[in-house]
PDB file of N, CA and C in Angstrom:
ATOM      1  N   UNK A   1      38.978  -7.058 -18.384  1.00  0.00           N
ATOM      2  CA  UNK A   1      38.902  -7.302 -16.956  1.00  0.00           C
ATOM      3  C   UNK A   1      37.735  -6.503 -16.361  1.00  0.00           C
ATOM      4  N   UNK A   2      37.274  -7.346 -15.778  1.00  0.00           N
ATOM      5  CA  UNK A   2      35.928  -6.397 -14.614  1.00  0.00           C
ATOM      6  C   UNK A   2      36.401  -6.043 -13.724  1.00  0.00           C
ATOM      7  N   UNK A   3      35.459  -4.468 -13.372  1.00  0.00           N
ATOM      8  CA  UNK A   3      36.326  -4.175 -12.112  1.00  0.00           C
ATOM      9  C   UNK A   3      35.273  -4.664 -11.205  1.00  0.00           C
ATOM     10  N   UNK A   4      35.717  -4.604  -9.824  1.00  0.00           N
ATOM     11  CA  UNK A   4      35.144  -4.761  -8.699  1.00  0.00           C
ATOM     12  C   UNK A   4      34.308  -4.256  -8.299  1.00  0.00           C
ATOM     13  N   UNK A   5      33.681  -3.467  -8.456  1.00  0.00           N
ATOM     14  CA  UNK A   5      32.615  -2.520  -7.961  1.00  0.00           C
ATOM     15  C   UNK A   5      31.718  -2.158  -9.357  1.00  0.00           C
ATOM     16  N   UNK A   6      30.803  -2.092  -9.520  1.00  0.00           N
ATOM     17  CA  UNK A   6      29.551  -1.262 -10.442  1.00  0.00           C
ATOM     18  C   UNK A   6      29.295   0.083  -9.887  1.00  0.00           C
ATOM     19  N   UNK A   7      29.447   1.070 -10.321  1.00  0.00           N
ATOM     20  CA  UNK A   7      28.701   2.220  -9.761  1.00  0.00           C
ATOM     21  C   UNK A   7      27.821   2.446 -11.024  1.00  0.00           C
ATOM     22  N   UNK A   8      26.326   2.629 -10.264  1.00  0.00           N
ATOM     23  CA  UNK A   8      25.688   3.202 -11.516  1.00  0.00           C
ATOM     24  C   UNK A   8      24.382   4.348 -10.865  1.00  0.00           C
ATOM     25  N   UNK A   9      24.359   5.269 -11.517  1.00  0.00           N
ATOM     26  CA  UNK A   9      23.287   6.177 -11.107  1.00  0.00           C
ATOM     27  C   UNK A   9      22.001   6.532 -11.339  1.00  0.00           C
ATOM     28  N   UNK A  10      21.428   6.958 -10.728  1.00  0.00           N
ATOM     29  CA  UNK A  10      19.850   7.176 -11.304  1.00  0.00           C
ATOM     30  C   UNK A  10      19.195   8.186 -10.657  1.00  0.00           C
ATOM     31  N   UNK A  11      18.194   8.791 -11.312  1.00  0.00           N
ATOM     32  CA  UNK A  11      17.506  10.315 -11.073  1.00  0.00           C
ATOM     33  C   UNK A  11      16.011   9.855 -10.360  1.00  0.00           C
ATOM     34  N   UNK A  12      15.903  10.182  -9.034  1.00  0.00           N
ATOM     35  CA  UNK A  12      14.941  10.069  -8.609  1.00  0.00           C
ATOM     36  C   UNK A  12      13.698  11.451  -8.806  1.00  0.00           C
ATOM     37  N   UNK A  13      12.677  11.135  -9.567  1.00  0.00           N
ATOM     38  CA  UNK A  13      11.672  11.986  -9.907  1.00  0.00           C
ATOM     39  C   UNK A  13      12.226  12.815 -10.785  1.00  0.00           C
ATOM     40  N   UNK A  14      11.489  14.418 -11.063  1.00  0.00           N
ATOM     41  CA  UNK A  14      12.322  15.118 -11.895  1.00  0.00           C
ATOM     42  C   UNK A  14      13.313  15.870 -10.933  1.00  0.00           C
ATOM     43  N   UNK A  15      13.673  15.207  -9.721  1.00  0.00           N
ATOM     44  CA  UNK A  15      15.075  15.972  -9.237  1.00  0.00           C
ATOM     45  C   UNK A  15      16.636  16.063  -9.617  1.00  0.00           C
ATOM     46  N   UNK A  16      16.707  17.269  -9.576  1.00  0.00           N
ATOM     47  CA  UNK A  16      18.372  17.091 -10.366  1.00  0.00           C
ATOM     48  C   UNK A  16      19.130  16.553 -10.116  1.00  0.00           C
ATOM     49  N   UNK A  17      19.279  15.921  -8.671  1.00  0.00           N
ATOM     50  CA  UNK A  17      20.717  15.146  -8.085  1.00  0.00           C
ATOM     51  C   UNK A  17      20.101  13.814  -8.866  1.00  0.00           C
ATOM     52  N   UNK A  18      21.416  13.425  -8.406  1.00  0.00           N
ATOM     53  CA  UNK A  18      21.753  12.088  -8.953  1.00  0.00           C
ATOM     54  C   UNK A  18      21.312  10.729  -7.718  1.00  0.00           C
ATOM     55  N   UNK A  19      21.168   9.869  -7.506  1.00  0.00           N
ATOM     56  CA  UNK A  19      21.328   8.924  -6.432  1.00  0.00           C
ATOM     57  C   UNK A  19      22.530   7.605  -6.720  1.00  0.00           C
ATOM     58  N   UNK A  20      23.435   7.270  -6.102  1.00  0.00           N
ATOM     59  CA  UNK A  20      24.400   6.455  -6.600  1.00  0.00           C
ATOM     60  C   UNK A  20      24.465   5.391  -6.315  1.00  0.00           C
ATOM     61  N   UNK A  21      24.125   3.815  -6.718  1.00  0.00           N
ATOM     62  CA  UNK A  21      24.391   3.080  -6.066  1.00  0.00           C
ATOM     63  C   UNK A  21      25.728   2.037  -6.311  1.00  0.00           C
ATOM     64  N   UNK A  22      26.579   1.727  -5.667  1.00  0.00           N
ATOM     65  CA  UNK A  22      27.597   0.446  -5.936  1.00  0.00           C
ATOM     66  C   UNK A  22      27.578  -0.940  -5.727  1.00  0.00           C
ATOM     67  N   UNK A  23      27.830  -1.263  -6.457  1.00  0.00           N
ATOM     68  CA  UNK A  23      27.490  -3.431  -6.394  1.00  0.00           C
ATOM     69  C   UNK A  23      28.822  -3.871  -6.743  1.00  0.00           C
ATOM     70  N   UNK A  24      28.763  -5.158  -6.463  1.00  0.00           N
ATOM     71  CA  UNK A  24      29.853  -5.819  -6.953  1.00  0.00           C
ATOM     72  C   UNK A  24      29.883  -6.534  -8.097  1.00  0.00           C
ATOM     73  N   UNK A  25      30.820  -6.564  -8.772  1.00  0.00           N
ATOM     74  CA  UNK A  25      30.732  -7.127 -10.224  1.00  0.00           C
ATOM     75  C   UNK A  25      30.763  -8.456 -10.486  1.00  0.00           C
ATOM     76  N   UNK A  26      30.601  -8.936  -9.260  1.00  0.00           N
ATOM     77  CA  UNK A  26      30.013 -10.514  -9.820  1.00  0.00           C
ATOM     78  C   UNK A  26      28.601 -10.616  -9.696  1.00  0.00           C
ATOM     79  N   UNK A  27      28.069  -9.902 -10.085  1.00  0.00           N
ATOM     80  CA  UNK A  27      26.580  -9.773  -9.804  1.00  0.00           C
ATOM     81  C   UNK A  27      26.064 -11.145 -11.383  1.00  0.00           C
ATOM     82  N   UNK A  28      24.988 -11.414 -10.899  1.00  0.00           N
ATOM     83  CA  UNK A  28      24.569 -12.602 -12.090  1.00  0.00           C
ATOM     84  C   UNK A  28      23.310 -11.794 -12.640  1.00  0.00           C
ATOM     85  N   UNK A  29      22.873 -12.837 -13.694  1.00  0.00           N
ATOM     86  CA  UNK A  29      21.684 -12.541 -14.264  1.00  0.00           C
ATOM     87  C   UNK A  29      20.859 -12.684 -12.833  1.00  0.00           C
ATOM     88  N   UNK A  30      20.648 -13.968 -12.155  1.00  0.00           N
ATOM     89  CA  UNK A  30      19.756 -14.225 -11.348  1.00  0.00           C
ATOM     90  C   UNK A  30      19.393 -12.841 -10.640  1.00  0.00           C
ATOM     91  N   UNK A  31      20.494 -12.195  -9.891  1.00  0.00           N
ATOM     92  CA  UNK A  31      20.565 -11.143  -8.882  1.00  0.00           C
ATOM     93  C   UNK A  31      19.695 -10.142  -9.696  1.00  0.00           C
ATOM     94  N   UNK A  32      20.194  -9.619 -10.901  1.00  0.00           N
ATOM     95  CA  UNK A  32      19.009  -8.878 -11.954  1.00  0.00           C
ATOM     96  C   UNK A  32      17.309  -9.468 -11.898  1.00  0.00           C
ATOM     97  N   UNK A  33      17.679 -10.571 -12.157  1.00  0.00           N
ATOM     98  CA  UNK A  33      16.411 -10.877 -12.112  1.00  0.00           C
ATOM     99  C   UNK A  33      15.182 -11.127 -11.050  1.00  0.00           C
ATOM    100  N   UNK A  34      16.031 -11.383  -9.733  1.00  0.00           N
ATOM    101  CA  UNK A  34      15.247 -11.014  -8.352  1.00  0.00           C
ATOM    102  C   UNK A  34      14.807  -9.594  -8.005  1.00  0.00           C
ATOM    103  N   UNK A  35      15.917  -8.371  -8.768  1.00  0.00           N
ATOM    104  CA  UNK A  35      15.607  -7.013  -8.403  1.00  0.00           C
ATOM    105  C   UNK A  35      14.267  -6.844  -8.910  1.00  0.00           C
ATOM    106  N   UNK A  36      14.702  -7.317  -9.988  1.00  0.00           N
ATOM    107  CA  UNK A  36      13.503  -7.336 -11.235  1.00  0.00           C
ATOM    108  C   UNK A  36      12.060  -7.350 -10.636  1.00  0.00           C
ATOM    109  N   UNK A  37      11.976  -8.587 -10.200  1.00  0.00           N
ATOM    110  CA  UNK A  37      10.882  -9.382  -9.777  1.00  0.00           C
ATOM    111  C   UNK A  37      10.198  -8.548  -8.184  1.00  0.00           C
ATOM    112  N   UNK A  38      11.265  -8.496  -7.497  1.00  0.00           N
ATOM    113  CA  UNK A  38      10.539  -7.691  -6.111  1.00  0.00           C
ATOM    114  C   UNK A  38       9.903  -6.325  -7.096  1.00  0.00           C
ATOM    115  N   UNK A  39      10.936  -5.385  -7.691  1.00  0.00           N
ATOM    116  CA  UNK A  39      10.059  -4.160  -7.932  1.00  0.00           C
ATOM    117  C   UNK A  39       8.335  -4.624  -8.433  1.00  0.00           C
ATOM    118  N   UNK A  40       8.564  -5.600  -9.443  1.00  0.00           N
ATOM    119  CA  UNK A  40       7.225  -5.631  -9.921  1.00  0.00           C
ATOM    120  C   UNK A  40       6.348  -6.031  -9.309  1.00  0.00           C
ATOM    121  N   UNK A  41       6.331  -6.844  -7.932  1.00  0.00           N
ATOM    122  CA  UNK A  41       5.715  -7.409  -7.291  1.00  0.00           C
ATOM    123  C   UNK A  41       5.211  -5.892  -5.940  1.00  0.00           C
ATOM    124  N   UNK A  42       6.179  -5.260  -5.942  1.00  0.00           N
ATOM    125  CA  UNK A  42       6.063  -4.101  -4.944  1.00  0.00           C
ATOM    126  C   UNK A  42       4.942  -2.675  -6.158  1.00  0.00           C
ATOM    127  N   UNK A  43       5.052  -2.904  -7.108  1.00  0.00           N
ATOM    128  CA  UNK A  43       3.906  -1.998  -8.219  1.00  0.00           C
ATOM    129  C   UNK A  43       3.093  -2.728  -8.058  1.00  0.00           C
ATOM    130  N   UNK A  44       2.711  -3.962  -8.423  1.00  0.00           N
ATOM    131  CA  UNK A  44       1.320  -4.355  -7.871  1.00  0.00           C
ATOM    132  C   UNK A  44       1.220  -4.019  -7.059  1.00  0.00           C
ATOM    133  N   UNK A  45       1.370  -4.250  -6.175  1.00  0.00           N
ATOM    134  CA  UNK A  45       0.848  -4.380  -4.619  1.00  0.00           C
ATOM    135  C   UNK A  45       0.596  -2.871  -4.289  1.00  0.00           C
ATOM    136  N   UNK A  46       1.162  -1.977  -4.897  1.00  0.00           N
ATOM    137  CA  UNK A  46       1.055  -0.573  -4.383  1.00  0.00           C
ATOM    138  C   UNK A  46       1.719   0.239  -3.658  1.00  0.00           C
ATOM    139  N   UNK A  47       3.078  -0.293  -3.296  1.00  0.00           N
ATOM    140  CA  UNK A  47       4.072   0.094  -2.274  1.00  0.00           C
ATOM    141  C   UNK A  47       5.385   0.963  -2.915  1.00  0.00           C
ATOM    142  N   UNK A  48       4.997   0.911  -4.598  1.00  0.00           N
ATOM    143  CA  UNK A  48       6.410   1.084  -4.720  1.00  0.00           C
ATOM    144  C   UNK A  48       5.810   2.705  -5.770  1.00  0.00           C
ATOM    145  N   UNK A  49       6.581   3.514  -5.915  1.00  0.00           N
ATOM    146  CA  UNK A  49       6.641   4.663  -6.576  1.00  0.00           C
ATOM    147  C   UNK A  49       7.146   4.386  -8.233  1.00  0.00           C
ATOM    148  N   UNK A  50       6.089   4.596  -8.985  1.00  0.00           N
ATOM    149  CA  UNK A  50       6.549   4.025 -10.406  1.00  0.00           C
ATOM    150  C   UNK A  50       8.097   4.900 -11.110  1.00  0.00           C
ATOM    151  N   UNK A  51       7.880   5.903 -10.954  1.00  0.00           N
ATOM    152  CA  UNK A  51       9.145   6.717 -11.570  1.00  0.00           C
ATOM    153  C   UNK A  51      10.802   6.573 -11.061  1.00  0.00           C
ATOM    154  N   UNK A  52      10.256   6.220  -9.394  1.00  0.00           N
ATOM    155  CA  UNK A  52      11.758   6.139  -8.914  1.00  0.00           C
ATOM    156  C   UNK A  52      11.895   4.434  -9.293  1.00  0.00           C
ATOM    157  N   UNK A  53      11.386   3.598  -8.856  1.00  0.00           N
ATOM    158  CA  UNK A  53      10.869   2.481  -9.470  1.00  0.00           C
ATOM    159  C   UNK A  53      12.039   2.259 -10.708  1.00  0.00           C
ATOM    160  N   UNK A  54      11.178   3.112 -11.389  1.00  0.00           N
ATOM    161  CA  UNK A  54      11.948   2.615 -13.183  1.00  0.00           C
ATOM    162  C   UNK A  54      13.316   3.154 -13.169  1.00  0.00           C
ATOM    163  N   UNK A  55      13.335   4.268 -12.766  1.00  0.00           N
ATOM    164  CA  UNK A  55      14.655   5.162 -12.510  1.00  0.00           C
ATOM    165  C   UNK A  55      16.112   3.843 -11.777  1.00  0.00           C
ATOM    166  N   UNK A  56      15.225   3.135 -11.076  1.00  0.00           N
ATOM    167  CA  UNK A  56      17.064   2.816 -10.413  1.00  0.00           C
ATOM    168  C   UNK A  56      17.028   1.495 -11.579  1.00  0.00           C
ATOM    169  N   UNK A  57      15.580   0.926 -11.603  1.00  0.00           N
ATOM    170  CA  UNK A  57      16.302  -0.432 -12.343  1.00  0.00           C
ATOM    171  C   UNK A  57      16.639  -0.168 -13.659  1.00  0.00           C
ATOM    172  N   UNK A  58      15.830   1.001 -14.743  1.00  0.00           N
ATOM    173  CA  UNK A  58      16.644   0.833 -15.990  1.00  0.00           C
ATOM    174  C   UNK A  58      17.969   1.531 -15.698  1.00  0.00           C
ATOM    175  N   UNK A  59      18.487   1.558 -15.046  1.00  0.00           N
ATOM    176  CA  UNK A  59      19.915   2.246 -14.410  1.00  0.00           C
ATOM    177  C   UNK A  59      20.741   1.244 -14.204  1.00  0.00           C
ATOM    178  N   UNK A  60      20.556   0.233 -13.593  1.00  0.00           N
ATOM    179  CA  UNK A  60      20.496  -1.092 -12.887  1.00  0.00           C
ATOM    180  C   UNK A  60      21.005  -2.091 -14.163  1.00  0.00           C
ATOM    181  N   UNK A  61      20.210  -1.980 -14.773  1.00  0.00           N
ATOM    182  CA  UNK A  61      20.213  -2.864 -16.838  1.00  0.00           C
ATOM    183  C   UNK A  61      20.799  -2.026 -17.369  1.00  0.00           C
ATOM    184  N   UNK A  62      20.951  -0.628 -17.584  1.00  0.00           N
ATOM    185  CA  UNK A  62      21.955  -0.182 -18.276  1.00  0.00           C
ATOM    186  C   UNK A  62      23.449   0.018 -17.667  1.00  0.00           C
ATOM    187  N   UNK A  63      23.430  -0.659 -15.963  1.00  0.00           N
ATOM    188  CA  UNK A  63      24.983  -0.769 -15.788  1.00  0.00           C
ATOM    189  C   UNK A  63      24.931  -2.315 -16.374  1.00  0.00           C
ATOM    190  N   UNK A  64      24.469  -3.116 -16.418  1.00  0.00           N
ATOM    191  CA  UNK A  64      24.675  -4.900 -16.820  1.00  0.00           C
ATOM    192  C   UNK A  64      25.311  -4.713 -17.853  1.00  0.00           C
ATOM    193  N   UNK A  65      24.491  -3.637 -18.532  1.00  0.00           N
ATOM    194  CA  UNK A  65      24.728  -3.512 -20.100  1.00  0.00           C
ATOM    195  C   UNK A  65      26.292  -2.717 -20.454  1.00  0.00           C
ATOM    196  N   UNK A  66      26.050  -2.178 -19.925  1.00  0.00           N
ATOM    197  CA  UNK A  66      27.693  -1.234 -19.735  1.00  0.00           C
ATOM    198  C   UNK A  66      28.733  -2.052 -19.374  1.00  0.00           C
ATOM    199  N   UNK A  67      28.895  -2.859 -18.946  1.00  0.00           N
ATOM    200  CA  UNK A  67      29.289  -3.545 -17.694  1.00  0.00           C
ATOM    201  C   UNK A  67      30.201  -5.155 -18.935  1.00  0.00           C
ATOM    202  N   UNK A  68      28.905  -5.292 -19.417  1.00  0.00           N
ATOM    203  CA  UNK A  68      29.077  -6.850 -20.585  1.00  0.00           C
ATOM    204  C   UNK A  68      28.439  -7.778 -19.770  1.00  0.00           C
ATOM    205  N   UNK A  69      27.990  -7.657 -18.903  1.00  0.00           N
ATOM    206  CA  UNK A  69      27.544  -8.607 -17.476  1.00  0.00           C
ATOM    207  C   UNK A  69      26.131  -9.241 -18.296  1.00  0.00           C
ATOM    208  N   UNK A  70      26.065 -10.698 -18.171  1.00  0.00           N
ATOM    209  CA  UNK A  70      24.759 -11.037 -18.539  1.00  0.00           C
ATOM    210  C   UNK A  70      23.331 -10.928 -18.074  1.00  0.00           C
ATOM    211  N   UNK A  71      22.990 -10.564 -18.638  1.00  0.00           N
ATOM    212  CA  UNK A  71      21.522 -10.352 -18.402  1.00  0.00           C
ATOM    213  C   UNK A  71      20.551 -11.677 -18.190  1.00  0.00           C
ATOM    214  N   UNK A  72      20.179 -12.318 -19.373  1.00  0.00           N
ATOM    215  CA  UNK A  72      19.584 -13.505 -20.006  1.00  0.00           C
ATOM    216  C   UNK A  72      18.466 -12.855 -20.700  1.00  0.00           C
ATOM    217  N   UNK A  73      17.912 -13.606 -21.227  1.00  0.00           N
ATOM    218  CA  UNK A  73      16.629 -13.328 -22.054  1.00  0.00           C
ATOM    219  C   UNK A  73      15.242 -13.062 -20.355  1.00  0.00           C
ATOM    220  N   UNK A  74      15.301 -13.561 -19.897  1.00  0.00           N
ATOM    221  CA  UNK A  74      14.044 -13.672 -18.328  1.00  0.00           C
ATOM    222  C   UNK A  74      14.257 -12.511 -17.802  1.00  0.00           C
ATOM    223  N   UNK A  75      15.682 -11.820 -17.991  1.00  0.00           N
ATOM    224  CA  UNK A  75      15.613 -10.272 -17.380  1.00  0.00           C
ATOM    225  C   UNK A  75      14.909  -9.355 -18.188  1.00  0.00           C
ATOM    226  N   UNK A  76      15.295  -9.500 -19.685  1.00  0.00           N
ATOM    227  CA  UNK A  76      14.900  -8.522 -20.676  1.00  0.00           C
ATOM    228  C   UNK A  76      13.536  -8.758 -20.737  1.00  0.00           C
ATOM    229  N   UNK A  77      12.906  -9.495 -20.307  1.00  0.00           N
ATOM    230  CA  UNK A  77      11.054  -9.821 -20.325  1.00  0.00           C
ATOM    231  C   UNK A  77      10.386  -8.966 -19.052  1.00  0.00           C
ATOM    232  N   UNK A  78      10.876  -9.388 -17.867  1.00  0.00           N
ATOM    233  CA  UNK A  78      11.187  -8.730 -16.804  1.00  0.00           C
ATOM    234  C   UNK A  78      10.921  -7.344 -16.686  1.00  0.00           C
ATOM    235  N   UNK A  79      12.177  -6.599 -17.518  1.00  0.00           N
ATOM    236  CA  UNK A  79      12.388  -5.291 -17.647  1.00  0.00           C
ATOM    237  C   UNK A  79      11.590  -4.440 -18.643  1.00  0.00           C
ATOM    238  N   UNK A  80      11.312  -5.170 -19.381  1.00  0.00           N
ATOM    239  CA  UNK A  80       9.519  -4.974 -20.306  1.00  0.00           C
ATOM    240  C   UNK A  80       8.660  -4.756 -19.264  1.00  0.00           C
ATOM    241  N   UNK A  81       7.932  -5.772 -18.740  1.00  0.00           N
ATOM    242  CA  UNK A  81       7.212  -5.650 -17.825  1.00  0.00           C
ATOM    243  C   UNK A  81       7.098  -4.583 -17.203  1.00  0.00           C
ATOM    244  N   UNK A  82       8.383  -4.344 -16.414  1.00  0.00           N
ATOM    245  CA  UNK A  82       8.748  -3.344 -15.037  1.00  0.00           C
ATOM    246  C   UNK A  82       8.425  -2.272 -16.089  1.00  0.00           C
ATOM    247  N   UNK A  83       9.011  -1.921 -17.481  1.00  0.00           N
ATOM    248  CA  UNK A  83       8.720  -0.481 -18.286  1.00  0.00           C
ATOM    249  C   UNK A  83       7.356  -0.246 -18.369  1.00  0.00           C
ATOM    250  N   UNK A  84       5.901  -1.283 -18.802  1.00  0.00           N
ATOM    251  CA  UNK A  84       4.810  -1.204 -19.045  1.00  0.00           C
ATOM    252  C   UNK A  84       4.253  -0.609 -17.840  1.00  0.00           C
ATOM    253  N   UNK A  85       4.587  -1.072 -16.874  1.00  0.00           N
ATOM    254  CA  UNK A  85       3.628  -1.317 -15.320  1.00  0.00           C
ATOM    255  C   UNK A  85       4.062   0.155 -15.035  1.00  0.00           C
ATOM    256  N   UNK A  86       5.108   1.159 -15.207  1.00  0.00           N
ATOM    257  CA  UNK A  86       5.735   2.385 -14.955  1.00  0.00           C
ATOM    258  C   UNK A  86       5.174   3.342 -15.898  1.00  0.00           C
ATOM    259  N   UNK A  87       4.783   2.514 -17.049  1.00  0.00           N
ATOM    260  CA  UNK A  87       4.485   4.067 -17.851  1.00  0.00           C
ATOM    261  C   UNK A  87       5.842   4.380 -18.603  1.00  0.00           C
ATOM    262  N   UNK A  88       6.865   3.602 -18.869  1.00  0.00           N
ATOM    263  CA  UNK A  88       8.374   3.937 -18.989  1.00  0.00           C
ATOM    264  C   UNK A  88       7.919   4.461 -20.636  1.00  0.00           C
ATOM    265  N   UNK A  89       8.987   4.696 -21.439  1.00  0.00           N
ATOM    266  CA  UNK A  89       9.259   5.016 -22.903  1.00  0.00           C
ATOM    267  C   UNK A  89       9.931   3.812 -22.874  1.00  0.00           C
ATOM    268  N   UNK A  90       9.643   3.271 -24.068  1.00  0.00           N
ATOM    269  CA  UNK A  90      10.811   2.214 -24.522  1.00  0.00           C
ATOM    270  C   UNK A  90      12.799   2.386 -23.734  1.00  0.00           C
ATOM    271  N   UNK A  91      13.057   1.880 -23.901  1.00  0.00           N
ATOM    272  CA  UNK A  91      14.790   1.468 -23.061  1.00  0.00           C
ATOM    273  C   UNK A  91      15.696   0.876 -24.198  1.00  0.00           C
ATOM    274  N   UNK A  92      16.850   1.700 -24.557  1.00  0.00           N
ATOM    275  CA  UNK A  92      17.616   1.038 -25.605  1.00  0.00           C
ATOM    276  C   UNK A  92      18.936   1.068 -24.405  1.00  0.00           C
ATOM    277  N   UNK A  93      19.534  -0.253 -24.667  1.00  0.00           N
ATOM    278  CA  UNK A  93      20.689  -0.629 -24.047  1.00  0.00           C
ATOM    279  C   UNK A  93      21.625  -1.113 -24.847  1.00  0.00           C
ATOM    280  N   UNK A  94      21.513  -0.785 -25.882  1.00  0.00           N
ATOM    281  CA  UNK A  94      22.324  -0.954 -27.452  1.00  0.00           C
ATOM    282  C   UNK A  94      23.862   0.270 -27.233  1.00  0.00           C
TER     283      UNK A  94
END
């Protein structure tokens, strides 16, 4: 059973707190994949901060992943992307 709510967290910069966000668990691939798509579109453009950036969405894919929630294959390309354009380390969600 899924629960109702996602909480999942993420470290903005090298600061120690945490930042928390909650969703609802009917979240789809699509919804992943729009987050997806604005961040990368907001790194081009120059608006968006690469570290906090990577910080909420591989947070974001590793609640999907936690979660059993589908992803699709267009997120995991996506989330490549979003890692390259950040400077990320590789992302295991295994």
């Amino acid at each position: 059973m899924r629960p109702d709510v996602i909480v999942f967290s993420y470290r903005i910069h090298d600061d120690e707190r945490m930042t928390e966000m909650r969703l609802p668990s009917e979240l789809t691939a699509q919804h992943l994949t729009g987050r997806l798509t604005g961040a990368i579109g907001r790194l081009r453009a120059g608006t968006a901060n690469p570290a906090i950036t990577w910080g909420m969405m591989s947070a974001l894919a590793g609640a999907y992943a936690e979660h059993q929630l589908s992803t699709g294959p267009h997120a995991a390309r996506l989330l490549e992307e979003l890692r390259a354009l950040c400077g990320a380390p590789p992302l295991d969600l295994s």
